[in-house]
Protein backbone atom coordinates (compact mmCIF):
# COMPACT_ATOMS: atom_id res chain seq x y z
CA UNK A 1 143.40 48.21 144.30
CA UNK A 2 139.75 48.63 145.77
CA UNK A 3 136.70 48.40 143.80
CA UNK A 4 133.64 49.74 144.43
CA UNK A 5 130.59 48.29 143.61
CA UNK A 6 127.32 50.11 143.05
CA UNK A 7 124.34 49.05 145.38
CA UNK A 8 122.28 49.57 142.12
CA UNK A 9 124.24 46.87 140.48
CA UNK A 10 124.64 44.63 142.76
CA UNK A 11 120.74 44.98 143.46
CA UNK A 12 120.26 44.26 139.53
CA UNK A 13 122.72 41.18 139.60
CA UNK A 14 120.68 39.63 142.76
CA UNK A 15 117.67 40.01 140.83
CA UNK A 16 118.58 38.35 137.81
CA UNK A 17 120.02 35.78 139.81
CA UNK A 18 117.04 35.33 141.53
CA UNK A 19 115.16 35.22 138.23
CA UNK A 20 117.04 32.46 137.20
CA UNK A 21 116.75 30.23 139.38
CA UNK A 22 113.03 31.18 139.92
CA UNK A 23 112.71 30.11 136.27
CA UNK A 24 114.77 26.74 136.69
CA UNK A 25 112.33 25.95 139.96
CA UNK A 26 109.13 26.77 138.11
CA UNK A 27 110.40 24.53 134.97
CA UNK A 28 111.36 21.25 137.02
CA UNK A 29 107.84 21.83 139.01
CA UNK A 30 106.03 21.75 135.72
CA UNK A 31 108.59 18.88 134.32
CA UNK A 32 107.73 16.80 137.27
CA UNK A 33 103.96 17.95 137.38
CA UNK A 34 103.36 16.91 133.60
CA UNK A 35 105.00 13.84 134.16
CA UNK A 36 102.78 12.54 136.89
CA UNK A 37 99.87 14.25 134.67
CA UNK A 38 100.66 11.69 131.77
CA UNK A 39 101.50 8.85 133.85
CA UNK A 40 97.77 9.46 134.82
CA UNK A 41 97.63 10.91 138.40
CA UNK A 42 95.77 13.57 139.52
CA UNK A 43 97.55 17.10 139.40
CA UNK A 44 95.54 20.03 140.63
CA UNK A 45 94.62 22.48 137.95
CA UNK A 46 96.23 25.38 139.44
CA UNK A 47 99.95 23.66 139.21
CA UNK A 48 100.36 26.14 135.76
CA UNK A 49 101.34 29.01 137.77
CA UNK A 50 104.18 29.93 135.55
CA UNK A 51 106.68 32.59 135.75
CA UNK A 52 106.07 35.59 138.27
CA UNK A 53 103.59 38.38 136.26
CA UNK A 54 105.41 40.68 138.15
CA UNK A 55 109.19 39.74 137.53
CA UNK A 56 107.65 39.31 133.41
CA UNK A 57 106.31 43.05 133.68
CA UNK A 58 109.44 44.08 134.95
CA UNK A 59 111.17 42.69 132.11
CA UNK A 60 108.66 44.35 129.59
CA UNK A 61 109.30 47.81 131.48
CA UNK A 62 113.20 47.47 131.71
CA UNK A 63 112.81 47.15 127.66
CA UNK A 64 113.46 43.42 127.49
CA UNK A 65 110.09 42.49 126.49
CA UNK A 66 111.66 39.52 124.27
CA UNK A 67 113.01 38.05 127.04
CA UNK A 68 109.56 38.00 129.28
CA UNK A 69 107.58 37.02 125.99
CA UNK A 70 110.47 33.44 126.25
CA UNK A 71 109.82 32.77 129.11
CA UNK A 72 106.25 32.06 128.35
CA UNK A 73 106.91 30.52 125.32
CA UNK A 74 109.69 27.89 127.47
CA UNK A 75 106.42 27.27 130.21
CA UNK A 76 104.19 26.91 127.13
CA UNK A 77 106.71 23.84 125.28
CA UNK A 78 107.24 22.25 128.83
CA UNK A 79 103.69 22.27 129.55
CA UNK A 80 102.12 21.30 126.78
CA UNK A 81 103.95 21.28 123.89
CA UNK A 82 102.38 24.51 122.48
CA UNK A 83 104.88 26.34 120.27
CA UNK A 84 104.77 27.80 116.72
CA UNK A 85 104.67 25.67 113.65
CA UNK A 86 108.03 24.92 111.70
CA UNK A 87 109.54 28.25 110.28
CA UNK A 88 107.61 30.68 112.78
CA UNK A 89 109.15 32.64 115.68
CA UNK A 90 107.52 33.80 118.47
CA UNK A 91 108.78 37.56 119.32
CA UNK A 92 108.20 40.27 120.90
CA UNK A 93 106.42 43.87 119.02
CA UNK A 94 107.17 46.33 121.32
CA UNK A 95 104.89 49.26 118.89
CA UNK A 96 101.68 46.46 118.76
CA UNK A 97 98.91 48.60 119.14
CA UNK A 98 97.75 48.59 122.60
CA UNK A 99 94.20 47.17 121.84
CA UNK A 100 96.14 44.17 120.55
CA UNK A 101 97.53 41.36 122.49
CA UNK A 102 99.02 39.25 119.60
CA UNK A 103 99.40 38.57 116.24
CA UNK A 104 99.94 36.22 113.52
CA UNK A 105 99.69 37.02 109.80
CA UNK A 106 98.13 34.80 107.50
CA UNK A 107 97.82 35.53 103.92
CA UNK A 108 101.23 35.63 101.66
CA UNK A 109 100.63 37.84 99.00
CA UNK A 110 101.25 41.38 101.39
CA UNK A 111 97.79 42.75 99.58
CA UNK A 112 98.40 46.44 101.86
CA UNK A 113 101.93 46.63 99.95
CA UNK A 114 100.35 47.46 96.70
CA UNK A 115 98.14 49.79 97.53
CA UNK A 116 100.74 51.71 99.72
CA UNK A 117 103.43 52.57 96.18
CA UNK A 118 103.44 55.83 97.35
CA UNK A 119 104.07 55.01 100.97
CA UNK A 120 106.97 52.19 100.69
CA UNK A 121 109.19 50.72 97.65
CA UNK A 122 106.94 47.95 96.47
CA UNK A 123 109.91 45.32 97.00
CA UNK A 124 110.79 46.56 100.05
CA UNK A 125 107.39 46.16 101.94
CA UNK A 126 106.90 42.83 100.47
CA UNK A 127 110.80 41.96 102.06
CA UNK A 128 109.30 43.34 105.48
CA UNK A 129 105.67 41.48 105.18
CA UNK A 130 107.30 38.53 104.39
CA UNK A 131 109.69 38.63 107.55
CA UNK A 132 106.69 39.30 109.68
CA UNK A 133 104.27 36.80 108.23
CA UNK A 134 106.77 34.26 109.65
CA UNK A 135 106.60 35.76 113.06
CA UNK A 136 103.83 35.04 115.56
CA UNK A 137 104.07 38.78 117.67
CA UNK A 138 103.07 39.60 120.86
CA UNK A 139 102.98 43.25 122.35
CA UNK A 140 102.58 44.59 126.02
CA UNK A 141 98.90 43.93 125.70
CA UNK A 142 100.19 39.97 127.06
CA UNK A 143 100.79 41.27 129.91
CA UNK A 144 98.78 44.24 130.94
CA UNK A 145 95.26 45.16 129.95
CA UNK A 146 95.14 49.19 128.88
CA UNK A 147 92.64 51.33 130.46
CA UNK A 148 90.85 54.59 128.88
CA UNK A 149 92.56 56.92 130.91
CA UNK A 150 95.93 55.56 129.46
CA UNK A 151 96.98 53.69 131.99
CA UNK A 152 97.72 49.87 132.45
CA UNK A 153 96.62 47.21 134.41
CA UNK A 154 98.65 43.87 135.02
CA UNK A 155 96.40 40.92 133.77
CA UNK A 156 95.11 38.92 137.02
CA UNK A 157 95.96 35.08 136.15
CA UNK A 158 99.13 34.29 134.19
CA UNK A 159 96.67 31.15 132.93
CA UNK A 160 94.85 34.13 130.96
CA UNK A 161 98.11 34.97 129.27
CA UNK A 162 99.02 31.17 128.47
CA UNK A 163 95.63 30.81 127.17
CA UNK A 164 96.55 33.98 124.17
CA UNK A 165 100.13 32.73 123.76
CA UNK A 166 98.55 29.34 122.73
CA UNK A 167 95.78 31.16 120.52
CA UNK A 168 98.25 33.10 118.54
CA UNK A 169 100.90 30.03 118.17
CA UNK A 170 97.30 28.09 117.18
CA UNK A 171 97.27 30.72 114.24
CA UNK A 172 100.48 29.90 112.51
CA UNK A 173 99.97 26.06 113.41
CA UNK A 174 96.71 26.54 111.57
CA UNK A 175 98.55 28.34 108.68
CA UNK A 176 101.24 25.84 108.36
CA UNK A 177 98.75 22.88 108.51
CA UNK A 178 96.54 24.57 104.98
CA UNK A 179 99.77 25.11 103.24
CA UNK A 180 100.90 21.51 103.78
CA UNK A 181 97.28 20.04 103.52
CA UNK A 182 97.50 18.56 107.24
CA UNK A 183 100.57 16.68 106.20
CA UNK A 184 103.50 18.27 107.49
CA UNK A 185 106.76 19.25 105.87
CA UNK A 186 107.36 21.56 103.25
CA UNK A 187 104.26 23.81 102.46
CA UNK A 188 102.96 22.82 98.98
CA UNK A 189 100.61 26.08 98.59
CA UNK A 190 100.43 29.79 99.90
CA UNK A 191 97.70 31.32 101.66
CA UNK A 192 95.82 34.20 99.76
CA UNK A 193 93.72 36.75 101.31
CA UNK A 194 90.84 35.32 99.85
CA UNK A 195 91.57 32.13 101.53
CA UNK A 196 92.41 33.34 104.64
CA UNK A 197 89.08 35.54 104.71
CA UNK A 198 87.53 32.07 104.06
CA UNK A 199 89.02 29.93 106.96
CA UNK A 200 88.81 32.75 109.48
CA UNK A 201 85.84 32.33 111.57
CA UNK A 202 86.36 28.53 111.81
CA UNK A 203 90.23 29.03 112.29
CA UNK A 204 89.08 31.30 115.20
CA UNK A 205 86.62 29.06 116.79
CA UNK A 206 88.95 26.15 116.35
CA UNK A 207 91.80 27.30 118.42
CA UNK A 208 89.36 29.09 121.29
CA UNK A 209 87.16 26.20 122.05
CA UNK A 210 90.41 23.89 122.30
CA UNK A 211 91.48 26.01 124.72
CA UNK A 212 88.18 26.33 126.52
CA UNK A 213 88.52 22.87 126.05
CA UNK A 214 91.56 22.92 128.70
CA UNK A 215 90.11 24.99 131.12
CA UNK A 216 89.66 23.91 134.71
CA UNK A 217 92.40 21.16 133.48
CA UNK A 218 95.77 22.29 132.73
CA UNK A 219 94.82 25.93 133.23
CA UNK A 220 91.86 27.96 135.29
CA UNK A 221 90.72 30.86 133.48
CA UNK A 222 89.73 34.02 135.07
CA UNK A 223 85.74 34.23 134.71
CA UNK A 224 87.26 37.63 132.57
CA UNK A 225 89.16 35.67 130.09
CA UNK A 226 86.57 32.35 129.70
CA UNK A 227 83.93 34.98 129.07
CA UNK A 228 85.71 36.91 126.58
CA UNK A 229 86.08 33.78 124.60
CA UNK A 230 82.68 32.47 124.97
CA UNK A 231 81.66 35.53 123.88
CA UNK A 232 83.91 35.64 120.97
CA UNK A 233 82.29 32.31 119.91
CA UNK A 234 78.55 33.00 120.57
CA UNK A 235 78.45 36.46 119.74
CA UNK A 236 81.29 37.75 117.76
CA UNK A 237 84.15 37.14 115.21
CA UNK A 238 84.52 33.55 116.05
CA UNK A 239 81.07 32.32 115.64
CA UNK A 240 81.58 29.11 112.89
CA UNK A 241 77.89 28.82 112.17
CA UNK A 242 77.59 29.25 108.07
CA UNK A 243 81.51 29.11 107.65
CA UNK A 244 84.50 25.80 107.91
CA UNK A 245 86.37 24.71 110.43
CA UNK A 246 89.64 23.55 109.22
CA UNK A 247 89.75 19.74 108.94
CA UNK A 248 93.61 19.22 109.88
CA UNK A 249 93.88 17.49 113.12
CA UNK A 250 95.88 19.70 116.23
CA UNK A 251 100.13 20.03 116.02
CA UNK A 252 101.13 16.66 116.94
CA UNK A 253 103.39 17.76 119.88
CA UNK A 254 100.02 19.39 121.84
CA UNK A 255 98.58 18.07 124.51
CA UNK A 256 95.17 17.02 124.52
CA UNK A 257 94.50 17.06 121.02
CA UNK A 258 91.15 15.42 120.84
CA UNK A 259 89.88 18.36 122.49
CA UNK A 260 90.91 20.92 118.76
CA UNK A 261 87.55 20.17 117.34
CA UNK A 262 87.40 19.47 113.36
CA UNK A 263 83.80 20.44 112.26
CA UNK A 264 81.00 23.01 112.96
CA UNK A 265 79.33 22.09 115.72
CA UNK A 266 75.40 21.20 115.02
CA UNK A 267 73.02 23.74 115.56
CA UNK A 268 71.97 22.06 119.35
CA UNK A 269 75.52 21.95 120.20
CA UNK A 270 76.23 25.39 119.45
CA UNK A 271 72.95 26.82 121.19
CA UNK A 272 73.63 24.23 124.43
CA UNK A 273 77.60 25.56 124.54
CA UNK A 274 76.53 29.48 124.10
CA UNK A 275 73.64 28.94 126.65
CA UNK A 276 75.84 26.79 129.00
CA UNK A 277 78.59 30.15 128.78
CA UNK A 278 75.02 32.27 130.40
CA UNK A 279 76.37 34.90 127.99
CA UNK A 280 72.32 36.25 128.45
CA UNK A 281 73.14 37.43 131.70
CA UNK A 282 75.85 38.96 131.02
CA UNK A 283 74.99 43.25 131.52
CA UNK A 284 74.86 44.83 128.04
């Protein structure tokens, strides 16, 4: 008996062969790359390339967005170690809102749920908040930057994308390390919304200047993406002057952690950083 294959599916299985081993080559590169990193020589900045943006766009169009948002997260644990903290799971959102790249919840008490009783069952939002406070989402946002007229545009450096992968996995690091007082292990206290209101500017400023801390290192940053967070810091929702910066030292497993600062910077630090980022000539 003959069979007949479709060109269409043979086309598909080629691809996803090739994607394969594409993703076992880029691993060992990294592997070996990190290796020689520790061991103290000099690897070129640029070696992060990471999976093919195209191949993970691809993925996100074809509807298996979960699948491109692993891959990142596998690049992010063999680079440097950068994964969620104990009891999180990184997944993909495919109804994020657009203007948001990621996500992870803090507080625990699902404050939205009781103001909503005519909306949802109390018990049953609080069962869906609580599965999603354990999750650190990402949306198509990762990948492609939206434009007014509804279209999308594919980010231009995957290091942009590693660098909000390892901001949002920050998050629930950051989350996990209050609830077990920087010790580790089981979490000995929740986080309320007053609380998380409290650590927020100096949770954000912690995790964006550790990874402006990397740049030009393991990563290069678009001049987009480093000015978006110097911005962030000098300017916007991340600026830690007259709030606290969590005390708990970085996740153990990440690389580099003398670079996740632990206190508001001084006032001459923070004007010398901010006027270093030449945020003044920036066009308003």
């Amino acid at each position: 008996m003959n069979i007949q294959v479709s060109p269409m599916v043979t086309q598909k299985s080629r691809k996803n062969t090739q994607r394969r081993y594409g993703k076992v080559i880029w691993a060992v590169i990294v592997m070996l790359s990190l290796v020689f990193y520790r061991a103290g020589a000099s690897v070129p900045p640029t070696f992060a390339l990471g999976p093919d943006m195209n191949d993970l766009y691809d993925l996100v169009q074809q509807g298996e967005g979960n699948a491109a948002v692993q891959q990142v997260a596998e690049f992010a644990q063999v680079l440097g170690g950068w994964g969620p903290a104990p009891g999180d799971e990184v997944v993909f959102d495919p109804y994020m809102d657009r203007d948001i790249r990621g996500a992870a919840v803090g507080p625990d008490y699902p404050a939205h749920c009781y103001e909503r009783k005519d909306v949802l069952d109390r018990a049953e939002c609080i069962e869906i908040y609580q599965t999603v406070e354990r999750q650190v989402r990402f949306g198509r946002s990762l990948f492609t930057t939206p434009n007014r007229d509804g279209t999308e545009t594919l980010r231009p450096k995957f290091d942009d994308l590693l660098s909000t992968f390892i901001e949002e996995v920050g998050h629930s690091w950051q989350e996990y390390l209050y609830e077990t007082d920087g010790q580790g292990g089981p979490r000995i206290r929740e986080t309320s919304q007053a609380e998380a209101e409290r650590w927020r500017a100096g949770q954000e400023y912690q995790v964006k200047r550790y990874i402006l801390n990397l740049d030009g290192d393991l990563f290069t940053l678009s001049d987009q993406q480093r000015e978006t967070l110097q911005s962030q810091i000098c300017e916007g929702y991340a600026n830690p002057m007259n709030h606290e910066v969590p005390p708990y030292e970085a996740p153990p497993s990440w690389l580099h952690s003398d670079r996740w600062p632990l206190t508001v910077p001084s006032t001459s630090e923070f004007d010398a950083f901010c006027h270093s980022a030449n945020l003044e000539s920036r066009p308003k």
